[in-house]
C-alpha atoms as a PDB file:
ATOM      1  CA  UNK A   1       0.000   0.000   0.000  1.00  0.00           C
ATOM      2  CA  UNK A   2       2.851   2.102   1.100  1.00  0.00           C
ATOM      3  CA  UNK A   3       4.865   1.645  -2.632  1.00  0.00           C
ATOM      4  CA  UNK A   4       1.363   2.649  -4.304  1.00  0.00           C
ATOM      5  CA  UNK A   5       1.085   6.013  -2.159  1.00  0.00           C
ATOM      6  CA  UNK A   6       4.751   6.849  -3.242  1.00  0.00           C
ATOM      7  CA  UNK A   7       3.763   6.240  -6.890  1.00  0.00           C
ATOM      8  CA  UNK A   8       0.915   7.837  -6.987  1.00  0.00           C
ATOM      9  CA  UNK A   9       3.129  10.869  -5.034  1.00  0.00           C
ATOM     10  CA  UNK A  10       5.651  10.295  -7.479  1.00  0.00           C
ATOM     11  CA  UNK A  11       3.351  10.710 -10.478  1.00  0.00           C
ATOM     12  CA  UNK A  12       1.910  13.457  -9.132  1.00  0.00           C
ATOM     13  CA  UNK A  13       4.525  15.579  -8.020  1.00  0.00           C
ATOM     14  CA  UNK A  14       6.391  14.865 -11.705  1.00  0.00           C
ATOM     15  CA  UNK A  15       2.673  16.603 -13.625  1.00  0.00           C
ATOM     16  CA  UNK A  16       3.342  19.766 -11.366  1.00  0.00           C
ATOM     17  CA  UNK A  17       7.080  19.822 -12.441  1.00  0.00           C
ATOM     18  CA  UNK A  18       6.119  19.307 -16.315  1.00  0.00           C
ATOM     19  CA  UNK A  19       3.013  21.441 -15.987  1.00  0.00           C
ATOM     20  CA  UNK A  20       4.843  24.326 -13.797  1.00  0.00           C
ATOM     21  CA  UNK A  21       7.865  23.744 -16.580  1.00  0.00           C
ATOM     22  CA  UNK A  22       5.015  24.159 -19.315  1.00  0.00           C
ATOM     23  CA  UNK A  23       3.687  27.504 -18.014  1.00  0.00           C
ATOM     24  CA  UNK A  24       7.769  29.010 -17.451  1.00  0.00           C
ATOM     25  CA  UNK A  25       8.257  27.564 -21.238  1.00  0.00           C
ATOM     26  CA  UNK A  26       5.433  29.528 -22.665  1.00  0.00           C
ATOM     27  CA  UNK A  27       6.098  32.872 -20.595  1.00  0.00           C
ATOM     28  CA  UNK A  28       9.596  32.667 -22.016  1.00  0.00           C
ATOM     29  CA  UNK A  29       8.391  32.418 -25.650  1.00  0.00           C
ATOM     30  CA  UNK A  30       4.954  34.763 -24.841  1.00  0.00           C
ATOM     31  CA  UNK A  31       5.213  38.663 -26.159  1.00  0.00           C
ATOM     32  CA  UNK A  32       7.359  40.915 -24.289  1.00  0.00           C
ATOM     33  CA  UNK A  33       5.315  44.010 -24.392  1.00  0.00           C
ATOM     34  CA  UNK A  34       1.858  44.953 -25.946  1.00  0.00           C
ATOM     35  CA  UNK A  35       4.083  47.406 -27.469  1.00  0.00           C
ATOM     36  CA  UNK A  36       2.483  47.160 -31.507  1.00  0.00           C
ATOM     37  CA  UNK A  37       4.826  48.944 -32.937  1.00  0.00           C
ATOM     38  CA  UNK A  38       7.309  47.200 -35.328  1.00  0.00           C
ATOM     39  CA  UNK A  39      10.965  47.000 -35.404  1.00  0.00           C
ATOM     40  CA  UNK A  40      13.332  46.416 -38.400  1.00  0.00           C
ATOM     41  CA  UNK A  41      15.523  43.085 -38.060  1.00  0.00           C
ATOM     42  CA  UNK A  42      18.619  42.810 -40.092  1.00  0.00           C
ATOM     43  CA  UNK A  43      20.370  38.908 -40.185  1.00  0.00           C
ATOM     44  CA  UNK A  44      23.370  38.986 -42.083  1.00  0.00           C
ATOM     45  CA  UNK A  45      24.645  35.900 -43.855  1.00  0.00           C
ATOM     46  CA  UNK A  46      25.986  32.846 -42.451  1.00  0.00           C
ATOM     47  CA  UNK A  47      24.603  34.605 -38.913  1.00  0.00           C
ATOM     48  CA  UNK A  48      24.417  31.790 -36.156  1.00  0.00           C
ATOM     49  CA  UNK A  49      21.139  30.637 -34.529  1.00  0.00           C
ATOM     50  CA  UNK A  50      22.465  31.814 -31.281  1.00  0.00           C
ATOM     51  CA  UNK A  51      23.644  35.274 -32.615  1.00  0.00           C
ATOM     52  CA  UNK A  52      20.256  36.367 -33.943  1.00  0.00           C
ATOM     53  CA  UNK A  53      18.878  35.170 -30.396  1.00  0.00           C
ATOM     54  CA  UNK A  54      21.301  37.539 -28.444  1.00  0.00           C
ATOM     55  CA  UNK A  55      20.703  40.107 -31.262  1.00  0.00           C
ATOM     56  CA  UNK A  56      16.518  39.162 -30.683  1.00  0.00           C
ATOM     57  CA  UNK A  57      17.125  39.800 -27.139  1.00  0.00           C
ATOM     58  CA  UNK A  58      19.038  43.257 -27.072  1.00  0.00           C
ATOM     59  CA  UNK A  59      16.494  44.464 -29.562  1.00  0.00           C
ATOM     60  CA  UNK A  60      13.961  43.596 -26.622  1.00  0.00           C
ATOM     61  CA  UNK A  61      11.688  41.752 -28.702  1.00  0.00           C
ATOM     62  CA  UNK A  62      12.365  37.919 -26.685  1.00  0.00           C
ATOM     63  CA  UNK A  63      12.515  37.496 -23.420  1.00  0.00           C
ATOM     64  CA  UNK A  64      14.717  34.218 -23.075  1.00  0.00           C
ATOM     65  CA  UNK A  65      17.387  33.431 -25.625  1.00  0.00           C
ATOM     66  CA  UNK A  66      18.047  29.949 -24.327  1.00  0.00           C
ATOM     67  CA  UNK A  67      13.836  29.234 -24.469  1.00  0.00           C
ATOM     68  CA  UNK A  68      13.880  30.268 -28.067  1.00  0.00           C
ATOM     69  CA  UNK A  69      17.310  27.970 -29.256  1.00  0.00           C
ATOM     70  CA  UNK A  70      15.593  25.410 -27.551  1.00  0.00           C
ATOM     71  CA  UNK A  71      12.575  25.710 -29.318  1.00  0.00           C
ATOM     72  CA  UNK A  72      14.171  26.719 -32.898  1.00  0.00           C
ATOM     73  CA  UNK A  73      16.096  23.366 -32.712  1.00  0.00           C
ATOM     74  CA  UNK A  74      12.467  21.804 -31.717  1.00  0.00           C
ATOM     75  CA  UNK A  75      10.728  22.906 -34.428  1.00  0.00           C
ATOM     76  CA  UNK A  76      13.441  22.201 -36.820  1.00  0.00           C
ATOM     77  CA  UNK A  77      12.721  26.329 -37.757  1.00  0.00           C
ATOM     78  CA  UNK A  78      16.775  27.474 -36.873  1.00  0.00           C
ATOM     79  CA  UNK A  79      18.501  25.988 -40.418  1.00  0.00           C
ATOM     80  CA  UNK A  80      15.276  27.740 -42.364  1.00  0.00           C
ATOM     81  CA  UNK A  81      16.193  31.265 -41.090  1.00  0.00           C
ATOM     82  CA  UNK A  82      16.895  33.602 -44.471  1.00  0.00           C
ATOM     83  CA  UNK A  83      19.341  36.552 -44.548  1.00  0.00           C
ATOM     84  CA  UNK A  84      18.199  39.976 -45.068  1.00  0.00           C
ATOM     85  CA  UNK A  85      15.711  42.367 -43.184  1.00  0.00           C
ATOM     86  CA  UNK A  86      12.109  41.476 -41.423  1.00  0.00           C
ATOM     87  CA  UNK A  87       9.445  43.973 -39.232  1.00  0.00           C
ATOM     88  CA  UNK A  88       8.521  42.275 -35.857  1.00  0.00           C
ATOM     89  CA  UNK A  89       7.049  43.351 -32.839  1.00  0.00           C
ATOM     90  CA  UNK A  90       7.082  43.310 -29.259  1.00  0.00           C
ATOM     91  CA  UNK A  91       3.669  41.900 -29.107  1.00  0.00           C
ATOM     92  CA  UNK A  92       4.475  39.251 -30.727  1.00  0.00           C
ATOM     93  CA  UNK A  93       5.541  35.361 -29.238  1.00  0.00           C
ATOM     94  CA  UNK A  94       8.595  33.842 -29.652  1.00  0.00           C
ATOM     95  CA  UNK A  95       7.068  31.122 -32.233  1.00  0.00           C
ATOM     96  CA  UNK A  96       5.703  33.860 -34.403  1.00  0.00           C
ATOM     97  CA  UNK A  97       8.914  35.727 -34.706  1.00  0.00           C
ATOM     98  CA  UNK A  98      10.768  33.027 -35.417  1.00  0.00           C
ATOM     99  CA  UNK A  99       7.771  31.969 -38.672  1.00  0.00           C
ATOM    100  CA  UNK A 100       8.629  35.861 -39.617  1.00  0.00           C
ATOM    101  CA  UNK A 101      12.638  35.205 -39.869  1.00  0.00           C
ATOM    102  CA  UNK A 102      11.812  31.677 -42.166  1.00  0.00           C
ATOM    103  CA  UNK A 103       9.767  33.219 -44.506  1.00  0.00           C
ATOM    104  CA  UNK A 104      10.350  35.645 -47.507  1.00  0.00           C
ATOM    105  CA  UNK A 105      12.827  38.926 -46.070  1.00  0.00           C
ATOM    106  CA  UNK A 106      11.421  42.518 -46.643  1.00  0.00           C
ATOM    107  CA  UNK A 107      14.974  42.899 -48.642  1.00  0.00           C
ATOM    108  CA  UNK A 108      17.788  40.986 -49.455  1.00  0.00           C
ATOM    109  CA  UNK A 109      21.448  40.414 -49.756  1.00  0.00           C
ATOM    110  CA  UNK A 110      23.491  40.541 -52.921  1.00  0.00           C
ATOM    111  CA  UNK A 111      27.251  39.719 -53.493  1.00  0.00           C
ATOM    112  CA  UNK A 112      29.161  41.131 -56.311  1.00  0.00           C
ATOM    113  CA  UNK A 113      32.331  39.229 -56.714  1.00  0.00           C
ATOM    114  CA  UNK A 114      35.327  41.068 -57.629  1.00  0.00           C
ATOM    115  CA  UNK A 115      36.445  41.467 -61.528  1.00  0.00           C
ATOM    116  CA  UNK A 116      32.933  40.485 -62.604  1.00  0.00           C
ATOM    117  CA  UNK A 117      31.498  42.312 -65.687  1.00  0.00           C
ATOM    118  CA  UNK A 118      28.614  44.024 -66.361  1.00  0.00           C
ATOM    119  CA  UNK A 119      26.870  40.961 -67.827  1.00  0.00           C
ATOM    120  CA  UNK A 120      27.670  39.332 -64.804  1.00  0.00           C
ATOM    121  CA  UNK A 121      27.039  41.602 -61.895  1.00  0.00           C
ATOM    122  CA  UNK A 122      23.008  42.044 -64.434  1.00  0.00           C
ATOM    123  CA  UNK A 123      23.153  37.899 -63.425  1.00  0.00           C
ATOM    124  CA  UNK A 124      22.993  37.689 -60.179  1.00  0.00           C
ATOM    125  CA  UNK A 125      20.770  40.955 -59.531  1.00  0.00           C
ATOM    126  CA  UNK A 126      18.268  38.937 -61.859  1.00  0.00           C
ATOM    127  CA  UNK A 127      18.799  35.633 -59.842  1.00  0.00           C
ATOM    128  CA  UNK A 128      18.706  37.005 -56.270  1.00  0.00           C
ATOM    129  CA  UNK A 129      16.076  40.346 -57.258  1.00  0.00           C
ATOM    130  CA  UNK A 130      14.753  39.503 -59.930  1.00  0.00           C
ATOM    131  CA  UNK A 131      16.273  42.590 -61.796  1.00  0.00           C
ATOM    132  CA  UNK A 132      15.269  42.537 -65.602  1.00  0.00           C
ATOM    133  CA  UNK A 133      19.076  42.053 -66.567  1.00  0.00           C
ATOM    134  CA  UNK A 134      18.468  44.352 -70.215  1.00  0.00           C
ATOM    135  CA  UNK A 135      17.321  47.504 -68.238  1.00  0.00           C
ATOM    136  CA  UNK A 136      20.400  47.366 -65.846  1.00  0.00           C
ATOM    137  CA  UNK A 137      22.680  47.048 -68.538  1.00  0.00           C
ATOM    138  CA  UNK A 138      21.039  50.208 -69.897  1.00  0.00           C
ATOM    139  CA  UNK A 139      22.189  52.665 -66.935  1.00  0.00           C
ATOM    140  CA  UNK A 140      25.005  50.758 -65.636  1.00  0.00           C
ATOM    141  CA  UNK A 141      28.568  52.097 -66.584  1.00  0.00           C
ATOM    142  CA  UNK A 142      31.104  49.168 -66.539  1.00  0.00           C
ATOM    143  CA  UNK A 143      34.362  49.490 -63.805  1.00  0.00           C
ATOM    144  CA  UNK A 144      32.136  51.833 -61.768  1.00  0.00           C
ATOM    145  CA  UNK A 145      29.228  49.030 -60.361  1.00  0.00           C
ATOM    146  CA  UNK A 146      31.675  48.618 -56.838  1.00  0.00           C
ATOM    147  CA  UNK A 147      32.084  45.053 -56.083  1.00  0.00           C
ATOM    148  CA  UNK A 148      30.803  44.268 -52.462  1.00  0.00           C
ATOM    149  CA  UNK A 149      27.946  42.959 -50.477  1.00  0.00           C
ATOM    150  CA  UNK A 150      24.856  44.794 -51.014  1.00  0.00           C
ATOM    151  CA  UNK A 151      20.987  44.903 -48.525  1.00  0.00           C
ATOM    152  CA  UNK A 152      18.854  45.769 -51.679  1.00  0.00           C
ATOM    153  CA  UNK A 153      14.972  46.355 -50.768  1.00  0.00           C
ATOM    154  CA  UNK A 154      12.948  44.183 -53.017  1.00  0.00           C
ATOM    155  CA  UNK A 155      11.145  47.208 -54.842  1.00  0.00           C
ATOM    156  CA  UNK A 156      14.414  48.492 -55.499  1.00  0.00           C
ATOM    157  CA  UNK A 157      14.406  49.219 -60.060  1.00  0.00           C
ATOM    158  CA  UNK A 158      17.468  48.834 -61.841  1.00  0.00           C
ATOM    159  CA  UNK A 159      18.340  52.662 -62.141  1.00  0.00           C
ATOM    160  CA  UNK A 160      18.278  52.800 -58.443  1.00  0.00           C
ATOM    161  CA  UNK A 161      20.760  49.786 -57.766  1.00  0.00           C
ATOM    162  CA  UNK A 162      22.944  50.912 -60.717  1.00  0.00           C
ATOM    163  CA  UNK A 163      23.261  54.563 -58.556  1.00  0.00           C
ATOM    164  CA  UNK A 164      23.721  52.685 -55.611  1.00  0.00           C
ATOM    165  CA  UNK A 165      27.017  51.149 -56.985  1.00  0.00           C
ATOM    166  CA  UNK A 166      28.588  53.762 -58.996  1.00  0.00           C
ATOM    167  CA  UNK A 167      27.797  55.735 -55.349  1.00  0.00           C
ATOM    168  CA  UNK A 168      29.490  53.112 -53.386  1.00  0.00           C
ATOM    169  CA  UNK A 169      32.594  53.433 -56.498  1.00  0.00           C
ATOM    170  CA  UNK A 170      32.769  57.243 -55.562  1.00  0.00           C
ATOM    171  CA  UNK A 171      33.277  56.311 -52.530  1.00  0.00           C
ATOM    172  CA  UNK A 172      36.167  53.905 -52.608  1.00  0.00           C
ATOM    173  CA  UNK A 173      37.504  55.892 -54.923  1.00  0.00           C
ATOM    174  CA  UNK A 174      38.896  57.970 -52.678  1.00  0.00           C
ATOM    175  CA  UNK A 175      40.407  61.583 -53.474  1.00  0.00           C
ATOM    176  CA  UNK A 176      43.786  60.136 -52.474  1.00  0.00           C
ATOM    177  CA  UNK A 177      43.505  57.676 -54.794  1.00  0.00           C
ATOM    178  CA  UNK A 178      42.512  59.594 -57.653  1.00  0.00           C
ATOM    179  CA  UNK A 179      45.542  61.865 -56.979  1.00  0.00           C
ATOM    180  CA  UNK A 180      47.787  59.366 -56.757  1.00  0.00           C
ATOM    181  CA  UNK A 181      47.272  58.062 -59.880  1.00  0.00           C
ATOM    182  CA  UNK A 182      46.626  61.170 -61.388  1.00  0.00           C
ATOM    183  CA  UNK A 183      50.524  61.568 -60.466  1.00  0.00           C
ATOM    184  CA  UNK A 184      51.682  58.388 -62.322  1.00  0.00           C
ATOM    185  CA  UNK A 185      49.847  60.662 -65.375  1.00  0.00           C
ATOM    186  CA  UNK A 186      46.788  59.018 -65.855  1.00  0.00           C
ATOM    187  CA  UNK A 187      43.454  60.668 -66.063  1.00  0.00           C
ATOM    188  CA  UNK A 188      40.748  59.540 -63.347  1.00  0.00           C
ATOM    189  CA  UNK A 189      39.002  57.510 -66.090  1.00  0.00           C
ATOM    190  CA  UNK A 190      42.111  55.778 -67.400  1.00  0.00           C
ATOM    191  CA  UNK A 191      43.364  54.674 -63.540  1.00  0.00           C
ATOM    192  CA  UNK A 192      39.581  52.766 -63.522  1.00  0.00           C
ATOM    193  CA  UNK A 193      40.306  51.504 -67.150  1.00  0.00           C
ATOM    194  CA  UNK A 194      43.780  50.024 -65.755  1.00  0.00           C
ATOM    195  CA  UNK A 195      42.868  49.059 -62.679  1.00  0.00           C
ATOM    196  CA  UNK A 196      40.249  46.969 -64.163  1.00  0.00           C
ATOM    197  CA  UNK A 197      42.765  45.270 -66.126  1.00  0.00           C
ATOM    198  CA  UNK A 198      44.636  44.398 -63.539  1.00  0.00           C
ATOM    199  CA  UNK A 199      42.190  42.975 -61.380  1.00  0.00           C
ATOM    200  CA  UNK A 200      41.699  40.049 -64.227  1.00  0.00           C
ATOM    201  CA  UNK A 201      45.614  39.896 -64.415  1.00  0.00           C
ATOM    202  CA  UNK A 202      46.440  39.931 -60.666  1.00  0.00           C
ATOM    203  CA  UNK A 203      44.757  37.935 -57.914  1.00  0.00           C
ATOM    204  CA  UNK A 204      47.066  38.745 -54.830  1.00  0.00           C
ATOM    205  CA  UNK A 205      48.117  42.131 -53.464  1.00  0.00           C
ATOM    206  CA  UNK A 206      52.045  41.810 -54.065  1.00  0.00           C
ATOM    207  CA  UNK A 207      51.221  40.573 -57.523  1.00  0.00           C
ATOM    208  CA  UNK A 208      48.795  43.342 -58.211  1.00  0.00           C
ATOM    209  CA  UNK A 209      51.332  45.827 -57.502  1.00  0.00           C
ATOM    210  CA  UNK A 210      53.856  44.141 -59.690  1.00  0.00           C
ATOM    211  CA  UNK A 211      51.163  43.895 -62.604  1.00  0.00           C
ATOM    212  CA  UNK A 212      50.684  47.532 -62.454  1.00  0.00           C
ATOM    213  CA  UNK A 213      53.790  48.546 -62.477  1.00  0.00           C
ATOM    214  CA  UNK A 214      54.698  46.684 -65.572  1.00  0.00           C
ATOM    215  CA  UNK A 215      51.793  47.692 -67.457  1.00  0.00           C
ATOM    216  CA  UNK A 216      52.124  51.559 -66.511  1.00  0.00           C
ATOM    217  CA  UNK A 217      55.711  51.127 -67.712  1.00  0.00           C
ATOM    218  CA  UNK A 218      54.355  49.339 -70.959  1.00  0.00           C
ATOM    219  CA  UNK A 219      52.423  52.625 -71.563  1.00  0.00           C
ATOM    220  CA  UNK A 220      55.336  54.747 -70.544  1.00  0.00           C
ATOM    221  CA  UNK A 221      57.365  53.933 -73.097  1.00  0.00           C
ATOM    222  CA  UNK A 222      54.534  53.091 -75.857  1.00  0.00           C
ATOM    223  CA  UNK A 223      54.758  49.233 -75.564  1.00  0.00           C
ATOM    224  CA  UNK A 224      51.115  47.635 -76.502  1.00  0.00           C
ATOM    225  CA  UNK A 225      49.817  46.144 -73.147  1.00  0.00           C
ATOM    226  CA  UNK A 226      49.443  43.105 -74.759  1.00  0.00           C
ATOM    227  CA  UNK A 227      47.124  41.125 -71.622  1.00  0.00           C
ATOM    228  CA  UNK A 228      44.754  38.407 -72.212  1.00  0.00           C
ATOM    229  CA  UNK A 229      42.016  39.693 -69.673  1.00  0.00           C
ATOM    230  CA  UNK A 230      41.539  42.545 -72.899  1.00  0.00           C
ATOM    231  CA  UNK A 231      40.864  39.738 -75.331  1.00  0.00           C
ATOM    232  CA  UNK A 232      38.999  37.325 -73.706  1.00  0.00           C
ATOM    233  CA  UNK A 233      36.829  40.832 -72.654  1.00  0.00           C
ATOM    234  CA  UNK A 234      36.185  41.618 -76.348  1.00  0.00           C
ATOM    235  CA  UNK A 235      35.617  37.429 -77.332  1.00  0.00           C
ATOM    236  CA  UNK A 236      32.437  37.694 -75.190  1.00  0.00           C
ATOM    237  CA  UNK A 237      29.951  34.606 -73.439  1.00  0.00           C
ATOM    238  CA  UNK A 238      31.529  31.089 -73.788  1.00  0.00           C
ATOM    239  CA  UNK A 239      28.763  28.912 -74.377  1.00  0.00           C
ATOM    240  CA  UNK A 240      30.559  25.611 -73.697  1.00  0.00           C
ATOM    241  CA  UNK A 241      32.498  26.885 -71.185  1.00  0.00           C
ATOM    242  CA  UNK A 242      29.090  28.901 -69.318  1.00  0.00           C
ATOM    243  CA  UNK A 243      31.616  31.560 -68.301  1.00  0.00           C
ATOM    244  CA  UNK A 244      32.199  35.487 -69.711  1.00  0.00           C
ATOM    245  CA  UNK A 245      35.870  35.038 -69.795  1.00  0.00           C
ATOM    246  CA  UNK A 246      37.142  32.126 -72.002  1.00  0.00           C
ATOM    247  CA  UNK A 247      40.461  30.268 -70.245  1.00  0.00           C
ATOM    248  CA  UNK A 248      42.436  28.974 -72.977  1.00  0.00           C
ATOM    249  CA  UNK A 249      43.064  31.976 -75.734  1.00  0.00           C
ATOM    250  CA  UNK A 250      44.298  30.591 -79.223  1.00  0.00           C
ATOM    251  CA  UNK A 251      46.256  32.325 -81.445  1.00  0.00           C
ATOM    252  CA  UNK A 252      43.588  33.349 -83.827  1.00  0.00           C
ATOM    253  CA  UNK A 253      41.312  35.168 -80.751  1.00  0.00           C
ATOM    254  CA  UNK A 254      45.101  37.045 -80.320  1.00  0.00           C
ATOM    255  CA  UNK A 255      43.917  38.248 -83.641  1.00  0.00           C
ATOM    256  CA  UNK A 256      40.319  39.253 -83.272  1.00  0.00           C
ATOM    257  CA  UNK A 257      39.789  42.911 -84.438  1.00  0.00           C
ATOM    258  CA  UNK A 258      38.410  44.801 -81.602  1.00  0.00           C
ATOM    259  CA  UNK A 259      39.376  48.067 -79.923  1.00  0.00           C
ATOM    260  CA  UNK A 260      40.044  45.841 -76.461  1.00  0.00           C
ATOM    261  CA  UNK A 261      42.708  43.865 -78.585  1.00  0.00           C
ATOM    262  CA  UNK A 262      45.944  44.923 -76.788  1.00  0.00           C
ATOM    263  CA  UNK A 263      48.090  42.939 -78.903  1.00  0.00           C
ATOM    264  CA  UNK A 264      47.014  44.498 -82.137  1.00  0.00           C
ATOM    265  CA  UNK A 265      45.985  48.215 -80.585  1.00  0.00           C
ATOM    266  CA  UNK A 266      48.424  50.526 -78.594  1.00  0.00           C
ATOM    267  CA  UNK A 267      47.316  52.166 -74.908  1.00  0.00           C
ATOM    268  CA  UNK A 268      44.231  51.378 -73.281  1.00  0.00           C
ATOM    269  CA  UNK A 269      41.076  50.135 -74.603  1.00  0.00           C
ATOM    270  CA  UNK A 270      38.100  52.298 -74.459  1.00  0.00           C
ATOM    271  CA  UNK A 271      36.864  51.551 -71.621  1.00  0.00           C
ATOM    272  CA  UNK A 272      37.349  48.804 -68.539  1.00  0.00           C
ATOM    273  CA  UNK A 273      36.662  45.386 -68.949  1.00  0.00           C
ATOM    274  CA  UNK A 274      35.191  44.631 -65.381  1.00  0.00           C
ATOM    275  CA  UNK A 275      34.385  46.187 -62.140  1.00  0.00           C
ATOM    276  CA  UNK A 276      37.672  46.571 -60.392  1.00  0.00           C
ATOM    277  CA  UNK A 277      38.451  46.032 -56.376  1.00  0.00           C
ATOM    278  CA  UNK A 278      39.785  48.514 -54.092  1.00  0.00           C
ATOM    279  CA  UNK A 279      43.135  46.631 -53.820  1.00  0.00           C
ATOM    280  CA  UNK A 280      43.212  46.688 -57.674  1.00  0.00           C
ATOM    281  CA  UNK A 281      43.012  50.880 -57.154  1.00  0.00           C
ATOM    282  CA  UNK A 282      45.299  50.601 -54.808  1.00  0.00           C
ATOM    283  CA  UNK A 283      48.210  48.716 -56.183  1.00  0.00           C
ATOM    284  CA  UNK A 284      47.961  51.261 -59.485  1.00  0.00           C
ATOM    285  CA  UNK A 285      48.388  54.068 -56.825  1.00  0.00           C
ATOM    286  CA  UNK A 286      51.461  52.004 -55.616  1.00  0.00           C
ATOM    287  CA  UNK A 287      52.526  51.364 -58.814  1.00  0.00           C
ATOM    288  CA  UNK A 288      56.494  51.718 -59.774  1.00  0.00           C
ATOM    289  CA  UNK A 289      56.746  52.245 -63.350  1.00  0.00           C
ATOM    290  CA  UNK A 290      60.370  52.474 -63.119  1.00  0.00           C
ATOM    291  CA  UNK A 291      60.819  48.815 -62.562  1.00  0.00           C
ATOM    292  CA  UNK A 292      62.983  46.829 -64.311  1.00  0.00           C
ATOM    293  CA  UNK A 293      60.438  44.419 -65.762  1.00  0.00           C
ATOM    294  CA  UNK A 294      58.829  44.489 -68.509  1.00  0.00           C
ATOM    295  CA  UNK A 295      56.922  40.882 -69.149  1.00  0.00           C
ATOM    296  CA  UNK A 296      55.040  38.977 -66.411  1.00  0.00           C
ATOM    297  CA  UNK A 297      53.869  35.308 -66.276  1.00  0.00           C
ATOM    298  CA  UNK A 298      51.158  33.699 -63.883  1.00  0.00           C
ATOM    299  CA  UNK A 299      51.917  29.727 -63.757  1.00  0.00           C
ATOM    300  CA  UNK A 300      49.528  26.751 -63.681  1.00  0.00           C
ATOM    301  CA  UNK A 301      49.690  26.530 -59.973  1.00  0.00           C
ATOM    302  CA  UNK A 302      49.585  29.959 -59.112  1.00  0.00           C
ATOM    303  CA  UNK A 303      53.678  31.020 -58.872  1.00  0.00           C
ATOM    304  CA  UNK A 304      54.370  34.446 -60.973  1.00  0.00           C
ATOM    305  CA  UNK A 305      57.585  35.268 -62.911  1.00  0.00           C
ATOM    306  CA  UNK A 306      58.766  38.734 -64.135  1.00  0.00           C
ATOM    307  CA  UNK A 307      61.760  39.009 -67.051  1.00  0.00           C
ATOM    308  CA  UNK A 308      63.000  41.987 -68.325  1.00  0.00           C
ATOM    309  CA  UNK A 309      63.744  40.748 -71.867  1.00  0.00           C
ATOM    310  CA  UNK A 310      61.198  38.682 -74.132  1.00  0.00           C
ATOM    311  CA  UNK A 311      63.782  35.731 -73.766  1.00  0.00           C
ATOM    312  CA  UNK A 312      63.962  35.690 -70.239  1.00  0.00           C
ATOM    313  CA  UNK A 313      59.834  35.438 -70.254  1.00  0.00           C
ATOM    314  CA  UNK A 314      59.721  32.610 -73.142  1.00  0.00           C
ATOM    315  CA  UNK A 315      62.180  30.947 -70.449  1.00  0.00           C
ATOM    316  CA  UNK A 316      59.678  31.692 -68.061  1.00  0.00           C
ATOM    317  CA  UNK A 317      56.932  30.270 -69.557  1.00  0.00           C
ATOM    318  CA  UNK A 318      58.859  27.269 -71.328  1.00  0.00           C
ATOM    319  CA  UNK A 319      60.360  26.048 -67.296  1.00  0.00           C
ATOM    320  CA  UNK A 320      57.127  27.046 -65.744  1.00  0.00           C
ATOM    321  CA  UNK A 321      54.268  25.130 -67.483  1.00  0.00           C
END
């Protein structure tokens, strides 16, 4: 009789636990105001679970961040959260915030790699906004569409993200930079022009810097700049190889008769072949055109060579396949 009184205690005293555990759960995840008002969230990409929690929290609109992990990992809802920005409230629960932060964001995030082209910066803007890619190609201006991670609201038109990049440009292109390079005696227009070029040439900092120097003494002293990034700008969309910049040039494309031709046409092409980095800027500010080289020569693996004769760079290229 005794062992049935203890489990009947026992059963009884383990409801009040779960049912007192029950009422603290849902208090933890219930609104923290009646405040209606909405607030703008902002969760970046690749944020953590337990980041937009703490971030949740600060903002005042959850009251427990370890109640809400534990029940984002419940309902499976943490791995669904999208990047970019949502309206919440105060008065809302835990569970409906976290539905808002899985479903479709207010606006969202856009990366523009580094030495993409107009073509290809219209891409993704069309994948990730839907932008019609033919009207941003009308008002962009290629080498001046900044390269970086972009918040774009939804409703956003082409003109207004094409401003929004050539504003960003501006920026990074800062008046120290433009009178550096104006000192090396290039215009403000020809330093983007080059420094686009070497952004396709160059992929490190020490080797940008190199690249730049060569080519500014190529001009110097009336050389043609004779770089591959030029043709395979001017051969176009490689429909076997899906990309805007073919890898393997032959020696009739060395041939093809367009104003980006290098090898046929002296100084710079009209206009720059991609959207150029800040580090691409910068190495043509630090640019030495007084160095010795005059021929460059980027490996299979990665390595880069400089000569100062043609010989020395056929030697180059013959050792270093």
């Amino acid at each position: 009789m005794k062992k049935v009184k203890k489990i009947v205690w026992l059963i009884i005293f383990v409801t009040l636990v779960f049912f007192m555990f029950k009422s603290w759960w849902n208090s933890q995840l219930s609104p923290v105001s009646a405040d209606k008002s909405s607030k703008i969230v902002v969760i970046e990409k690749g944020e953590s679970f337990s980041a937009i929690s703490a971030k949740l929290k600060e903002d005042h609109l959850i009251k427990n961040t370890q109640a809400f992990n534990i029940y984002g990992k419940q309902s499976g809802l943490e791995n669904k959260i999208q990047a970019g920005t949502f309206r919440v409230s105060p008065s809302m629960t835990g569970r409906e915030i976290l539905k808002i932060l899985t479903t479709e964001p207010l606006d969202n995030w856009v990366t523009l790699l580094e030495g993409w082209r107009m073509e290809e910066v219209a891409d993704k803007l069309n994948q990730v906004l839907g932008i019609d890619k033919k009207d941003f190609l009308k008002v962009a201006k290629e080498g001046y569409m900044f390269p970086d991670t972009y918040l774009f609201p939804k409703d956003y038109s082409a003109t207004q993200i094409a401003q929004k990049l050539e504003n960003t440009f501006d920026m990074k292109y800062s008046a120290n930079l433009r009178s550096r390079i104006k000192s090396l005696g290039l215009t403000e227009g020809q330093g983007v022009i080059l420094a686009s070029i070497v952004e396709r040439e160059a992929r490190s900092s020490e080797v940008r810097k190199m690249v730049a120097s060569i080519l500014l003494k190529r001009l110097k002293i009336g050389m043609g700049l004779n770089v591959d990034a030029s043709i395979q700008y001017a051969l176009g969309y490689q429909r076997q190889e899906k990309s805007w910049w073919k890898k393997d040039l032959s020696l009739d494309d060395l041939k093809i008769d367009s104003p980006y031709n290098t090898y046929i046409h002296s100084g710079l092409p009209p206009t720059p072949i991609c959207n150029p980095s800040v580090s691409s800027l910068q190495a043509l500010a630090d640019a030495d055109p007084s160095t010795p080289y005059l021929y460059y020569y980027h490996d299979s693996k990665g390595n880069s060579y400089y000569a100062k004769t043609l010989e020395e760079h056929n030697t180059n290229v013959a050792n270093n396949p």
